[in-house]
PDB file of N, CA and C in Angstrom:
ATOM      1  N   UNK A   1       7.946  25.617   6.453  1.00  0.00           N
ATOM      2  CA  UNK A   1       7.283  24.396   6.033  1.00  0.00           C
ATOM      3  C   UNK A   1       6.473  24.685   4.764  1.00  0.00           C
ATOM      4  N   UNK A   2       6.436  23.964   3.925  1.00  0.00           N
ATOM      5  CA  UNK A   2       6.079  23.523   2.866  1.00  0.00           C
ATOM      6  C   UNK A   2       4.153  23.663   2.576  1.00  0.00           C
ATOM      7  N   UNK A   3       3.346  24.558   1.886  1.00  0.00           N
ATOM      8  CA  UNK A   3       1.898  24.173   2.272  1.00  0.00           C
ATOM      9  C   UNK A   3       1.770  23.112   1.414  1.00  0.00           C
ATOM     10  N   UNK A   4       1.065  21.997   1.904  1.00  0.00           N
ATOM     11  CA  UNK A   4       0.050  20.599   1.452  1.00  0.00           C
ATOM     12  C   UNK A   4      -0.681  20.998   0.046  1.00  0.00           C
ATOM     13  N   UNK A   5      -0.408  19.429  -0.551  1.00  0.00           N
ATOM     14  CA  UNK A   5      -1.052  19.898  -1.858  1.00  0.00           C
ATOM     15  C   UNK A   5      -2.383  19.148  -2.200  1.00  0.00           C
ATOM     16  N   UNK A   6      -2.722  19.105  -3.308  1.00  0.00           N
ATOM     17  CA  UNK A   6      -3.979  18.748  -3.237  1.00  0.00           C
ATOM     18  C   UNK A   6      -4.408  18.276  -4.597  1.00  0.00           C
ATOM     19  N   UNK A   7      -5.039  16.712  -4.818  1.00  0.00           N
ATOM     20  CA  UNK A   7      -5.325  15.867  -6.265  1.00  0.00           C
ATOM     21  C   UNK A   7      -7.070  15.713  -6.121  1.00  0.00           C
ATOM     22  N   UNK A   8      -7.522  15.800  -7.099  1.00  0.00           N
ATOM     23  CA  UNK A   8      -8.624  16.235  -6.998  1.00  0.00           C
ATOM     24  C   UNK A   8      -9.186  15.447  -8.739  1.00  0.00           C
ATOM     25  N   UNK A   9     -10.591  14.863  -8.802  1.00  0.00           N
ATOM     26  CA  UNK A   9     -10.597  14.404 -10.398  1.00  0.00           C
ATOM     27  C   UNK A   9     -11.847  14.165 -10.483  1.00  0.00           C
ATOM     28  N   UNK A  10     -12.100  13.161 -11.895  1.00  0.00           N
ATOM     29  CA  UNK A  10     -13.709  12.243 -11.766  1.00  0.00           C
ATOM     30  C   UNK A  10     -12.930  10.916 -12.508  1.00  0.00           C
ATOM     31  N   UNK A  11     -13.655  10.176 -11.939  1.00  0.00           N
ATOM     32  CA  UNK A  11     -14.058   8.479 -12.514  1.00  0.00           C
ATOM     33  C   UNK A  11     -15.409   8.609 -13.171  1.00  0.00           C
ATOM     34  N   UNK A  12     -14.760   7.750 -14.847  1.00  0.00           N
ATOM     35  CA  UNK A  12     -16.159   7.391 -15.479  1.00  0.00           C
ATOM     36  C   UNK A  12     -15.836   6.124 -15.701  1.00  0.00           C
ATOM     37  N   UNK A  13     -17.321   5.256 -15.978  1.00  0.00           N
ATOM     38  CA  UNK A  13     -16.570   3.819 -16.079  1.00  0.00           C
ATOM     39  C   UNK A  13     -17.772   3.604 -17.278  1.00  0.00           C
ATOM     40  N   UNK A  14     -16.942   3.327 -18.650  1.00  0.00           N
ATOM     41  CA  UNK A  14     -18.652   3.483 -19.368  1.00  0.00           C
ATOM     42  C   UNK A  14     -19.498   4.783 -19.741  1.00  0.00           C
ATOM     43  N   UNK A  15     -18.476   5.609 -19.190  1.00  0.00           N
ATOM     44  CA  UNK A  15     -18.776   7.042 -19.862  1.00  0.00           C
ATOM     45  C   UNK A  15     -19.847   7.564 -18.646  1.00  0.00           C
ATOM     46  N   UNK A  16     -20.263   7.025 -17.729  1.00  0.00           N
ATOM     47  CA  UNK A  16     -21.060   7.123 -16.704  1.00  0.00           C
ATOM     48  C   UNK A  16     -19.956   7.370 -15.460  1.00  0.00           C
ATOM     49  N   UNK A  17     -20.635   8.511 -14.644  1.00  0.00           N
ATOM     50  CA  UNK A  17     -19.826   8.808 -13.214  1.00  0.00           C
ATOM     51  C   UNK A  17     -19.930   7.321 -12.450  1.00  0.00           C
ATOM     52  N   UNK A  18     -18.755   6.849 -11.729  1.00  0.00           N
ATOM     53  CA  UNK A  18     -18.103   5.472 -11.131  1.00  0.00           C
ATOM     54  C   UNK A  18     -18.648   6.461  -9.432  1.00  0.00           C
ATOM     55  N   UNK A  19     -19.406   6.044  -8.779  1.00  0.00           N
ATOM     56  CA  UNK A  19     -19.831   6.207  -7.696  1.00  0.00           C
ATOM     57  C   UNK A  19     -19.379   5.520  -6.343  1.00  0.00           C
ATOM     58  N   UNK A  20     -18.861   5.886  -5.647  1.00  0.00           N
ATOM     59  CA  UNK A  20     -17.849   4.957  -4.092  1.00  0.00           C
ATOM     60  C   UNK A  20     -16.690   4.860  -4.541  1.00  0.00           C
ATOM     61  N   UNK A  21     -16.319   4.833  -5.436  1.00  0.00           N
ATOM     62  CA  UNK A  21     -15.125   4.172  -5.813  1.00  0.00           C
ATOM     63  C   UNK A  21     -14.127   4.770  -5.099  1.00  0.00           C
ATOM     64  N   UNK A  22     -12.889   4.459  -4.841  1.00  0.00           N
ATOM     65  CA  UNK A  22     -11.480   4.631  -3.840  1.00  0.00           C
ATOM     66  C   UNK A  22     -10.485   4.885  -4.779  1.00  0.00           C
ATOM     67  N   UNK A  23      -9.556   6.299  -4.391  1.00  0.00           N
ATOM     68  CA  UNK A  23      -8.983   7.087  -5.014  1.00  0.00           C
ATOM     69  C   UNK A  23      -8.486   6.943  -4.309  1.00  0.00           C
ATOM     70  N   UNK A  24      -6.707   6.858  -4.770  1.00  0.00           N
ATOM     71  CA  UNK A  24      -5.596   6.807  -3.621  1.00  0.00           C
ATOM     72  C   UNK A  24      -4.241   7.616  -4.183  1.00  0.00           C
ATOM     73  N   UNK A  25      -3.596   8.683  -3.524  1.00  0.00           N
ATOM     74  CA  UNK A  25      -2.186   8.983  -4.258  1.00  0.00           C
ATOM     75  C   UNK A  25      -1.165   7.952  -3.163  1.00  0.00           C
ATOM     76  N   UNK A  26      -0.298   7.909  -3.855  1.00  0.00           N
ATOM     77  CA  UNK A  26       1.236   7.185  -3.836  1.00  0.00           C
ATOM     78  C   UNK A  26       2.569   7.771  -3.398  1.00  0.00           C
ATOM     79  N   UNK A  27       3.004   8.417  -3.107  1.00  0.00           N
ATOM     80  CA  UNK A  27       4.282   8.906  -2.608  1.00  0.00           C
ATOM     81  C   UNK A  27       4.992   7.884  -2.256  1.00  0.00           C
ATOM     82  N   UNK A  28       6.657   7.934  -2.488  1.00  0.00           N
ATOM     83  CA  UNK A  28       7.186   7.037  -2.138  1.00  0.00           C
ATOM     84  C   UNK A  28       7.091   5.506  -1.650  1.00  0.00           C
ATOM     85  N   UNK A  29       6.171   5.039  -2.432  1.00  0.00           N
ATOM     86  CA  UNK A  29       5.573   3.739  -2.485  1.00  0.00           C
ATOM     87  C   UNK A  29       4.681   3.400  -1.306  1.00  0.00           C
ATOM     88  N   UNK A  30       4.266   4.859  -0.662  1.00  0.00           N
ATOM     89  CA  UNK A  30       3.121   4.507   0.414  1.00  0.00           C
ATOM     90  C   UNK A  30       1.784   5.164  -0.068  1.00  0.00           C
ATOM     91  N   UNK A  31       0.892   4.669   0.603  1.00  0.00           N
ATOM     92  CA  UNK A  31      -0.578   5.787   0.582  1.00  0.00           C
ATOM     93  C   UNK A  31      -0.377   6.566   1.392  1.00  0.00           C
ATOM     94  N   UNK A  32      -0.931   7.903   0.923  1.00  0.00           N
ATOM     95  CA  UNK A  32      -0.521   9.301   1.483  1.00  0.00           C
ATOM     96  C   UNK A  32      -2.121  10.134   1.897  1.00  0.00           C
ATOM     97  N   UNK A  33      -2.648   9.384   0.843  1.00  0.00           N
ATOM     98  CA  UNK A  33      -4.074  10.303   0.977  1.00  0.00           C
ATOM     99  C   UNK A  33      -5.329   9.708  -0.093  1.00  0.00           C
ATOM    100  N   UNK A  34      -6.464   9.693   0.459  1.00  0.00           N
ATOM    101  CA  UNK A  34      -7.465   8.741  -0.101  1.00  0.00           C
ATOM    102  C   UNK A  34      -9.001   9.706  -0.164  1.00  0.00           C
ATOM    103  N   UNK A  35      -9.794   8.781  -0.629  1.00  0.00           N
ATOM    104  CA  UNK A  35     -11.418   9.726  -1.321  1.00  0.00           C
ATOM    105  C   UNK A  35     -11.714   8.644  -1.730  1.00  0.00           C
ATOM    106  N   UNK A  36     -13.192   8.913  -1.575  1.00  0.00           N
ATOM    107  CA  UNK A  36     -14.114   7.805  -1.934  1.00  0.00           C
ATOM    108  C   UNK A  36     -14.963   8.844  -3.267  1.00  0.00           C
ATOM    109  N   UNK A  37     -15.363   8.445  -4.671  1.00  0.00           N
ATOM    110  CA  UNK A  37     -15.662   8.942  -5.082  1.00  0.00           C
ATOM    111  C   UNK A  37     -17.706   9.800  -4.977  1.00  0.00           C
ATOM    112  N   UNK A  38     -17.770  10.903  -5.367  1.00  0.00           N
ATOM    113  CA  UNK A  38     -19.183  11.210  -4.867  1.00  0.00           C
ATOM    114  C   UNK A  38     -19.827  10.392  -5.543  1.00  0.00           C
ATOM    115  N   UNK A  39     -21.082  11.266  -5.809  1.00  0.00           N
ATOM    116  CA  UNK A  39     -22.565  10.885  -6.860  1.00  0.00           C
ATOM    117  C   UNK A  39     -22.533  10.959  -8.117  1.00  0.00           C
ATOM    118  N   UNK A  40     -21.281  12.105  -8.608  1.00  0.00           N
ATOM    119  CA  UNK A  40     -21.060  12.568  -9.823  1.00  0.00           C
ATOM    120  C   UNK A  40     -20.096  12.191 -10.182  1.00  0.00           C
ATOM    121  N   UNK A  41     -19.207  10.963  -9.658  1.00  0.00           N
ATOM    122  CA  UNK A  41     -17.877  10.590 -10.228  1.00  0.00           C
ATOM    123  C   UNK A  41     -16.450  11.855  -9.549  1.00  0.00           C
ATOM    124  N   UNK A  42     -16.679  12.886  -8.984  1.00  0.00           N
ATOM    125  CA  UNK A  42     -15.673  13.525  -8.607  1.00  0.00           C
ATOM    126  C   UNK A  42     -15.371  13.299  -7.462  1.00  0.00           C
ATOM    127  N   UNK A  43     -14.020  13.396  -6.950  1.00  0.00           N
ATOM    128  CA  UNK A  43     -12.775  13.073  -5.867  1.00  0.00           C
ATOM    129  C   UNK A  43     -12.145  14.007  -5.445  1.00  0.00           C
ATOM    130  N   UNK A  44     -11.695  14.721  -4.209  1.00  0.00           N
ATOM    131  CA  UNK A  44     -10.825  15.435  -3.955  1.00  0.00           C
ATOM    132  C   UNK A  44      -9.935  15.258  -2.542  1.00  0.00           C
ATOM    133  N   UNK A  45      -8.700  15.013  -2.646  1.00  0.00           N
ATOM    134  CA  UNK A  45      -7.882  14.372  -1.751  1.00  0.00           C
ATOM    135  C   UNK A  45      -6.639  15.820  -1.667  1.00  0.00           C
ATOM    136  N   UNK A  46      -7.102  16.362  -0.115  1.00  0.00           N
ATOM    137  CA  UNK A  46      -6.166  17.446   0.256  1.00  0.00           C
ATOM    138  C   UNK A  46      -5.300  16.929   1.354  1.00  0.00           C
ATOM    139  N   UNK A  47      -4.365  17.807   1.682  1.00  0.00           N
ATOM    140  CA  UNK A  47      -3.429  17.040   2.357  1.00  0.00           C
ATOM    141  C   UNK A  47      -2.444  16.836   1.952  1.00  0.00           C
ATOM    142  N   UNK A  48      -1.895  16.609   1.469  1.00  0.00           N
ATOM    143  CA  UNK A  48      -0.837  15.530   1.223  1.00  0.00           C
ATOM    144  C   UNK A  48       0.665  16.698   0.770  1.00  0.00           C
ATOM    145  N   UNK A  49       1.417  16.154   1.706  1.00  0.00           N
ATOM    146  CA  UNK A  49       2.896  16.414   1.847  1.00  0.00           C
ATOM    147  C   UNK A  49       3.393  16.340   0.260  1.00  0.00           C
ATOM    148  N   UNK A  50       3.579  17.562  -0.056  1.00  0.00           N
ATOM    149  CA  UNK A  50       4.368  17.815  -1.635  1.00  0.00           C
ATOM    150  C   UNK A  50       5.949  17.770  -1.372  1.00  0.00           C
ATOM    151  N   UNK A  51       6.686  18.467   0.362  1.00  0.00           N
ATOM    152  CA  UNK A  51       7.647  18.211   0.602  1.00  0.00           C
ATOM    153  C   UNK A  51       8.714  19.235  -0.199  1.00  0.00           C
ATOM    154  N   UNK A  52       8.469  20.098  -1.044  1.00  0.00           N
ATOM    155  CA  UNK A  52       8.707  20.810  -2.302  1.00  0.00           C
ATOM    156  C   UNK A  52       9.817  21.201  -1.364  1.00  0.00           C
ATOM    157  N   UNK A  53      10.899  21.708  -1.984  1.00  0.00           N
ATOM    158  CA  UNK A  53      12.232  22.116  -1.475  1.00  0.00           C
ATOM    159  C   UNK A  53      12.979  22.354   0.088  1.00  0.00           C
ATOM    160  N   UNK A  54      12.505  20.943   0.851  1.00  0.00           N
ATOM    161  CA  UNK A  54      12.947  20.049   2.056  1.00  0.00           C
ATOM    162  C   UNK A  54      14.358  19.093   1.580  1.00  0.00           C
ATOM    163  N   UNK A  55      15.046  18.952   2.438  1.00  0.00           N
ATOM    164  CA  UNK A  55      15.926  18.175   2.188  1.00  0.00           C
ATOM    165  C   UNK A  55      15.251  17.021   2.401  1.00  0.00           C
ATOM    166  N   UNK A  56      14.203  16.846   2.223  1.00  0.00           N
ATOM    167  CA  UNK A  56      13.741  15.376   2.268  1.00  0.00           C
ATOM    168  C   UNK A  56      13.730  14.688   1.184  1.00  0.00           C
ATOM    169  N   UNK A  57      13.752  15.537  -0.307  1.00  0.00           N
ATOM    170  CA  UNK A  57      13.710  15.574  -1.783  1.00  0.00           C
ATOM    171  C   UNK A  57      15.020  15.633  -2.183  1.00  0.00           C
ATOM    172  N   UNK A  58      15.707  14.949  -3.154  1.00  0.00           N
ATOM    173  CA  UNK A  58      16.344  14.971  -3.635  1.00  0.00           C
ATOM    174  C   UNK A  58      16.672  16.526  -4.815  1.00  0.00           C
ATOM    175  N   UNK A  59      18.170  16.863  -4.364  1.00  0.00           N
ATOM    176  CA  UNK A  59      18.243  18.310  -5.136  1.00  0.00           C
ATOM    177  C   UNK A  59      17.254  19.440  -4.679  1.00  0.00           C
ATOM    178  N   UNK A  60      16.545  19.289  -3.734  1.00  0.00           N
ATOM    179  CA  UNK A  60      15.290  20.379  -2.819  1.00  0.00           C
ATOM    180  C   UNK A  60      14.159  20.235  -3.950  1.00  0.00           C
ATOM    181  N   UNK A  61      13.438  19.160  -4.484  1.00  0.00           N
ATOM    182  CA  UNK A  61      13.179  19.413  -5.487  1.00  0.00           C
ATOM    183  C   UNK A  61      11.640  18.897  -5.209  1.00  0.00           C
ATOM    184  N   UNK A  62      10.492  18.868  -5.436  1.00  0.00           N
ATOM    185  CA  UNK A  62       8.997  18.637  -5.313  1.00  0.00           C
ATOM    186  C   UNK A  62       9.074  16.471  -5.117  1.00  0.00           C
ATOM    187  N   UNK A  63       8.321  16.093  -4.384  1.00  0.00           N
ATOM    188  CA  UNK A  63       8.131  14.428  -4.350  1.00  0.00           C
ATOM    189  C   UNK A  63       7.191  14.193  -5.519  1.00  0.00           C
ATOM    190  N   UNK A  64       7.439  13.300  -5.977  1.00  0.00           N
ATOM    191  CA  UNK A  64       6.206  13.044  -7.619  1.00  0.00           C
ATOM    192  C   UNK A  64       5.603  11.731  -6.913  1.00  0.00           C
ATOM    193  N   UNK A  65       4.624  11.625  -7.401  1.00  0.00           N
ATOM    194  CA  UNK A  65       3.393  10.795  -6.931  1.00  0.00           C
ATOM    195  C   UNK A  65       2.384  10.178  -8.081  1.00  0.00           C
ATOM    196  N   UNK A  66       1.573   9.058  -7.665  1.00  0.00           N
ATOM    197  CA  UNK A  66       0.782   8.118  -8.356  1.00  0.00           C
ATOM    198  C   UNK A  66      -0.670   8.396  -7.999  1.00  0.00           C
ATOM    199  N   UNK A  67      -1.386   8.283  -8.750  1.00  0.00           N
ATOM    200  CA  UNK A  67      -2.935   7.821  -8.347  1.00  0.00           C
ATOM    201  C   UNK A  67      -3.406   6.725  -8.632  1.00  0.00           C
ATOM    202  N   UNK A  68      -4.442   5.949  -8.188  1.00  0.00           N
ATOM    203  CA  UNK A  68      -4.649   4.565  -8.449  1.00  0.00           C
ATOM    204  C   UNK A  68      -6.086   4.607  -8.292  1.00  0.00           C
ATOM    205  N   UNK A  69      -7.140   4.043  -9.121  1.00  0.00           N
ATOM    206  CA  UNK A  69      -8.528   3.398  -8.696  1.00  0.00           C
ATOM    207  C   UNK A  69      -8.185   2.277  -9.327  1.00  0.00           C
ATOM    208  N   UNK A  70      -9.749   1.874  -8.933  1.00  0.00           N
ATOM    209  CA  UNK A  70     -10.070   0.525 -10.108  1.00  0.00           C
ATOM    210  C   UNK A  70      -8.863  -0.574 -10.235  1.00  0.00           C
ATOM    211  N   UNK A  71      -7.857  -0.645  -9.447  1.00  0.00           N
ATOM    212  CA  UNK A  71      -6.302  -1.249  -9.988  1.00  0.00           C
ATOM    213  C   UNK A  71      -5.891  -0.593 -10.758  1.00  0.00           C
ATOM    214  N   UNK A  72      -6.182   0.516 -11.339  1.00  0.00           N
ATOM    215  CA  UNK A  72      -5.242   1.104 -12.347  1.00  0.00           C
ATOM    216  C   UNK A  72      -4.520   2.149 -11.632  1.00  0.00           C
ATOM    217  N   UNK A  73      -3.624   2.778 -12.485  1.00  0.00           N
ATOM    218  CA  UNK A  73      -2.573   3.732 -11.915  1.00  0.00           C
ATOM    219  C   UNK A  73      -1.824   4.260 -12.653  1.00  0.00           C
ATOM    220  N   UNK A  74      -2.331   6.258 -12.317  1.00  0.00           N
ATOM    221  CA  UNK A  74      -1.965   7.085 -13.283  1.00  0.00           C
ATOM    222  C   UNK A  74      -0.590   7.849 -12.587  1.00  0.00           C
ATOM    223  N   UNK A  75       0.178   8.342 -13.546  1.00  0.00           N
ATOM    224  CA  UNK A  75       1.418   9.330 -12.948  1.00  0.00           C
ATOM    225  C   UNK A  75       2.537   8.653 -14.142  1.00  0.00           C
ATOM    226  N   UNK A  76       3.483   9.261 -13.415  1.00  0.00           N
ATOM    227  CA  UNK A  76       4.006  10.029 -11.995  1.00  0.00           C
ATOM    228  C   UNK A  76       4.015  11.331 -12.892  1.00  0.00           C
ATOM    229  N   UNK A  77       2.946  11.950 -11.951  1.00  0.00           N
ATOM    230  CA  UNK A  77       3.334  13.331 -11.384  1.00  0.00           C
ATOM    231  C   UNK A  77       4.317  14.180 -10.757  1.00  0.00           C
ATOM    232  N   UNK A  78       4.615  15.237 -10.969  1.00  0.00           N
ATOM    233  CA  UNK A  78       5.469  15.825  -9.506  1.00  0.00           C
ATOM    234  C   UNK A  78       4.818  17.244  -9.383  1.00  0.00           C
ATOM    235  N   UNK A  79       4.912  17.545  -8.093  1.00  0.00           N
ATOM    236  CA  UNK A  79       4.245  18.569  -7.709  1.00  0.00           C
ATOM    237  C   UNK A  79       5.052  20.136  -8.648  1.00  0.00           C
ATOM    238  N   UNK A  80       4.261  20.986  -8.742  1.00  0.00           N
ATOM    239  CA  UNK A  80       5.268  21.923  -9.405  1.00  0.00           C
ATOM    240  C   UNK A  80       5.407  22.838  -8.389  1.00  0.00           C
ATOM    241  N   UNK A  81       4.907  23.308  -6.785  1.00  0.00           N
ATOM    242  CA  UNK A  81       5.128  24.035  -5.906  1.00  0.00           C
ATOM    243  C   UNK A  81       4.120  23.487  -4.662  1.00  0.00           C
ATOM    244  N   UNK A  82       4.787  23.976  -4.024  1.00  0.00           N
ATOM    245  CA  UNK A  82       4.511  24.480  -2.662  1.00  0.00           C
ATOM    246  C   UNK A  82       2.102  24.846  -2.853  1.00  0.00           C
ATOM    247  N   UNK A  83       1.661  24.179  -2.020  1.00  0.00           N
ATOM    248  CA  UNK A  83       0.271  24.104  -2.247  1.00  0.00           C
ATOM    249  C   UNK A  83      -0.286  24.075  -3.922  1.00  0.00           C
ATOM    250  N   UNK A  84       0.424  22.954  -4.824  1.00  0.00           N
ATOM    251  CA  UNK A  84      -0.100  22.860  -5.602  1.00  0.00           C
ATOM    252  C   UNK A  84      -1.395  22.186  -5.826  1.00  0.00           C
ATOM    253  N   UNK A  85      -2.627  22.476  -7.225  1.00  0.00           N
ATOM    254  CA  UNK A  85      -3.694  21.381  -6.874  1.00  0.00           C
ATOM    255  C   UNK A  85      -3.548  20.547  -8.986  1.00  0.00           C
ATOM    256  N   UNK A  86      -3.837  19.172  -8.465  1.00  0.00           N
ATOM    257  CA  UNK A  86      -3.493  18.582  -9.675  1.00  0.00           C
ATOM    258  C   UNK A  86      -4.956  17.994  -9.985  1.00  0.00           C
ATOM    259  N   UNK A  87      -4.939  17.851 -10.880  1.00  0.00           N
ATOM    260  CA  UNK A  87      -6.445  16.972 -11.541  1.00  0.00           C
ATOM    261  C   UNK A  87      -5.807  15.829 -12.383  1.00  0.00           C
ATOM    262  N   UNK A  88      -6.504  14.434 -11.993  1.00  0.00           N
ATOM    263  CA  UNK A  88      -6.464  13.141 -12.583  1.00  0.00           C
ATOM    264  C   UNK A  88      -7.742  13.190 -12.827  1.00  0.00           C
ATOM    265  N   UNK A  89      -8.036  12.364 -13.974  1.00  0.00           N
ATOM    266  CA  UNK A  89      -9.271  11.769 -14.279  1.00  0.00           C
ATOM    267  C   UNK A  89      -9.003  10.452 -15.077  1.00  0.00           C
ATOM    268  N   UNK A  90     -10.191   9.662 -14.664  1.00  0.00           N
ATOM    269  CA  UNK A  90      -9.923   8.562 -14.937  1.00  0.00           C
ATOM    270  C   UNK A  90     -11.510   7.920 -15.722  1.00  0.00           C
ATOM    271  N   UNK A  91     -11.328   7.067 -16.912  1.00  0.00           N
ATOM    272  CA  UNK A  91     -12.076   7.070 -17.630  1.00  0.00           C
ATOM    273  C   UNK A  91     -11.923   5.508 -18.050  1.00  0.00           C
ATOM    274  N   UNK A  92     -12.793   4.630 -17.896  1.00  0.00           N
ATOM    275  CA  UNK A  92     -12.747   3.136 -18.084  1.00  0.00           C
ATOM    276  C   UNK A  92     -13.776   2.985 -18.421  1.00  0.00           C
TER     277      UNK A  92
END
């Protein structure tokens, strides 16, 4: 089995850390894994099924994924291995 990967970032909104705010990745058009942002604008969402060379992937190949706050939405990503960790940041 495959180890879980992990998206991790900050929200600024105004150049100022975005505080509560809801961080979500995307896999295959579902939510996979979520964070509420801290005090300082940073997020970290572990967990989440990368799936990296499962026949669940097309060609054994990593699942690529979205992040979303605010309605917006960054990617697609794809994992590059097995317990990878990715950084989004998001700046409004």
């Amino acid at each position: 089995m495959c180890a879980e990967g992990t998206v991790a970032g900050n929200v600024k909104v105004g150049g100022n850390n975005a505080v509560g705010e809801l961080v979500q990745v995307i896999q295959n058009g579902k939510v996979v894994g979520s964070a509420t942002t801290d005090a300082n604008g940073n997020y970290i969402i572990n967990g989440i099924a990368t799936d990296c060379f499962s026949t669940a992937c097309p060609k054994g190949g990593c699942d690529s994924f979205y992040v979303r706050t605010k309605g917006w939405q960054k990617g697609l990503y794809t994992w590059d291995g097995c317990g990878d960790i990715v950084s989004v940041n998001f700046a409004f």
